[in-house]
Protein backbone atom coordinates (compact mmCIF):
# COMPACT_ATOMS: atom_id res chain seq x y z
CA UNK A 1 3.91 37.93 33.74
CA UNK A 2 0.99 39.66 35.06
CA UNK A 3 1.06 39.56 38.98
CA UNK A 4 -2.53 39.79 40.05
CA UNK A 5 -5.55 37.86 38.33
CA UNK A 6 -9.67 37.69 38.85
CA UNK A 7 -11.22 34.38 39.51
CA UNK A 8 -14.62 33.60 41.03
CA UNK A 9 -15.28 37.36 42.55
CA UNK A 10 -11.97 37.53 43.89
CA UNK A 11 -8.34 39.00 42.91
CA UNK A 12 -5.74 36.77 43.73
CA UNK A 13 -1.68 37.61 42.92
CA UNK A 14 -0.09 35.17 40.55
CA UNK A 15 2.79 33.15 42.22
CA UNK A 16 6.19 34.40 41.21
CA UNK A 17 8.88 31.76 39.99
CA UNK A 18 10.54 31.59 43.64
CA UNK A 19 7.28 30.41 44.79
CA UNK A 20 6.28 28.02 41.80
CA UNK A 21 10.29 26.60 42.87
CA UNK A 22 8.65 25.75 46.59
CA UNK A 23 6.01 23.70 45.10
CA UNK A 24 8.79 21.91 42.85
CA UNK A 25 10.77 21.34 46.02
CA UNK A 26 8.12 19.88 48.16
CA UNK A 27 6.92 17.64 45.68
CA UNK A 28 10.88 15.85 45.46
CA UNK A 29 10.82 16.13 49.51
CA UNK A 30 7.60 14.52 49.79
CA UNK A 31 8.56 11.66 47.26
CA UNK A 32 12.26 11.35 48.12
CA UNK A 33 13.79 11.00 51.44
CA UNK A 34 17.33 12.62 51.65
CA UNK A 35 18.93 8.78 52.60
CA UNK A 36 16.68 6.92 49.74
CA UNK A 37 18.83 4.60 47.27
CA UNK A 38 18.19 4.67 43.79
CA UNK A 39 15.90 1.32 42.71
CA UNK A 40 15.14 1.90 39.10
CA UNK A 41 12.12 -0.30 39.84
CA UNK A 42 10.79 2.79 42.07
CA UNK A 43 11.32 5.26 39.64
CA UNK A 44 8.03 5.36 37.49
CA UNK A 45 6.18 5.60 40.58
CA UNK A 46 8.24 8.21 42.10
CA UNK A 47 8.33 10.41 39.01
CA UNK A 48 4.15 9.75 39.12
CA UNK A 49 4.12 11.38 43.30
CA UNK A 50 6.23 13.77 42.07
CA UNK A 51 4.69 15.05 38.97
CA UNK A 52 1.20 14.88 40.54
CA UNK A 53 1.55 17.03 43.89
CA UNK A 54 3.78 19.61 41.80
CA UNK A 55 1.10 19.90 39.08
CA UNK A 56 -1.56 19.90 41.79
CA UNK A 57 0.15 22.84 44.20
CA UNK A 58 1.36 24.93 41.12
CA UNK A 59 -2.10 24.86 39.26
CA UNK A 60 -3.70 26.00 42.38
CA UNK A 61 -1.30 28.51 42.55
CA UNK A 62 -1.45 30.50 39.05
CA UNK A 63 -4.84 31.95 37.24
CA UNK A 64 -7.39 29.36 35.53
CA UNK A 65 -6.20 30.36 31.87
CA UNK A 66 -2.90 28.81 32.06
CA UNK A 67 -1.71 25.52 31.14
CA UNK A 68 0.78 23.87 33.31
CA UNK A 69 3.14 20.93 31.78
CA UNK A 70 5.23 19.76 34.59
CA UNK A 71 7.95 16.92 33.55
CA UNK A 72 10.39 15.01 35.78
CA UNK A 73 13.51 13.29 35.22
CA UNK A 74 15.09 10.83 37.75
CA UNK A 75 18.88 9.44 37.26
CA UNK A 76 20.53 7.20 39.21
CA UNK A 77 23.70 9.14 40.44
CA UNK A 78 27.32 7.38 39.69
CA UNK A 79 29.25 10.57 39.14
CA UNK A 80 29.23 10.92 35.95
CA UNK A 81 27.89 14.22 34.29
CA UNK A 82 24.24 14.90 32.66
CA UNK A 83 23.17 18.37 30.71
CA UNK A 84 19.53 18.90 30.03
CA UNK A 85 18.06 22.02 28.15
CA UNK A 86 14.92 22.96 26.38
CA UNK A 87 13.93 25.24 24.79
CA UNK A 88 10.33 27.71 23.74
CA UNK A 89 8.87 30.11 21.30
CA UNK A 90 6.54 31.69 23.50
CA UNK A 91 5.00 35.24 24.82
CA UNK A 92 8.47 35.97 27.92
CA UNK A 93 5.80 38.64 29.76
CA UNK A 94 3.57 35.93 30.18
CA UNK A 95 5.05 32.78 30.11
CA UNK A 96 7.17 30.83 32.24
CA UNK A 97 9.56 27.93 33.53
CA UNK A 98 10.88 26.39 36.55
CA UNK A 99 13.47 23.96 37.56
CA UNK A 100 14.47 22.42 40.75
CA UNK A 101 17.20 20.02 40.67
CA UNK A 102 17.66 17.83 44.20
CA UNK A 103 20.56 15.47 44.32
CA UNK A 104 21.77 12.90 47.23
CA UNK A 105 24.71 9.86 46.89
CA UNK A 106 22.05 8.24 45.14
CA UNK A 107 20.02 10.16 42.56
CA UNK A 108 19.39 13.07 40.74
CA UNK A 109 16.04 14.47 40.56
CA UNK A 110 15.02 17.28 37.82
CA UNK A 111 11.57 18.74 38.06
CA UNK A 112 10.42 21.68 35.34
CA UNK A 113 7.22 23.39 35.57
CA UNK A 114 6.33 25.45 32.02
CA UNK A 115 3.55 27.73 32.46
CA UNK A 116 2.01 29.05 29.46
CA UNK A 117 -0.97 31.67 28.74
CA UNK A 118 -4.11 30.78 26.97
């Protein structure tokens, strides 16, 4: 992935996938407090704070011509295992994805960012 880019007059440096993982992260620590309890009622609306400041920060953060799909999964957590995978046919020098996985006694959160060249 290219690491600088030209928008309005200016050259900015495209954020590298450490960084695009901050955004990820805030978004779960400003939805989800460490001690929160797992009400499935709460979920859609948690997965909706979530998705929205992460696509906000990381779209802010990368060059105009990308796309940005940003999904989030929330689990109630009782121990037993989950496995989640995906998988893309796309341009690897360009393109991108990022996970951040938070977990407390109660839930599991699991936030991917795909960033993909136009």
């Amino acid at each position: 992935m290219s690491t600088e880019y030209h928008t309005g007059g200016e050259t900015r440096m495209m954020s590298s996938a450490d960084e695009i993982k901050k955004y990820l992260k805030s978004a779960v620590e400003m939805a989800v407090t460490g001690g929160e309890e797992y009400l499935h009622s709460k979920v859609p609306e948690l997965q909706k704070n979530i998705n929205d400041y992460a696509l906000k920060k990381v779209s802010a953060a990368i060059p105009p011509t990308y796309k940005v799909i940003v999904t989030c999964m929330i689990v109630q957590n009782t121990g037993s295992g989950i496995h989640t995978a995906s998988t893309v046919h796309w341009q690897p020098d360009q393109d991108m994805t990022v996970a951040y996985v938070f977990h407390n006694d109660a839930m599991i959160v699991d936030v991917n960012a795909f960033l993909i060249s136009t």
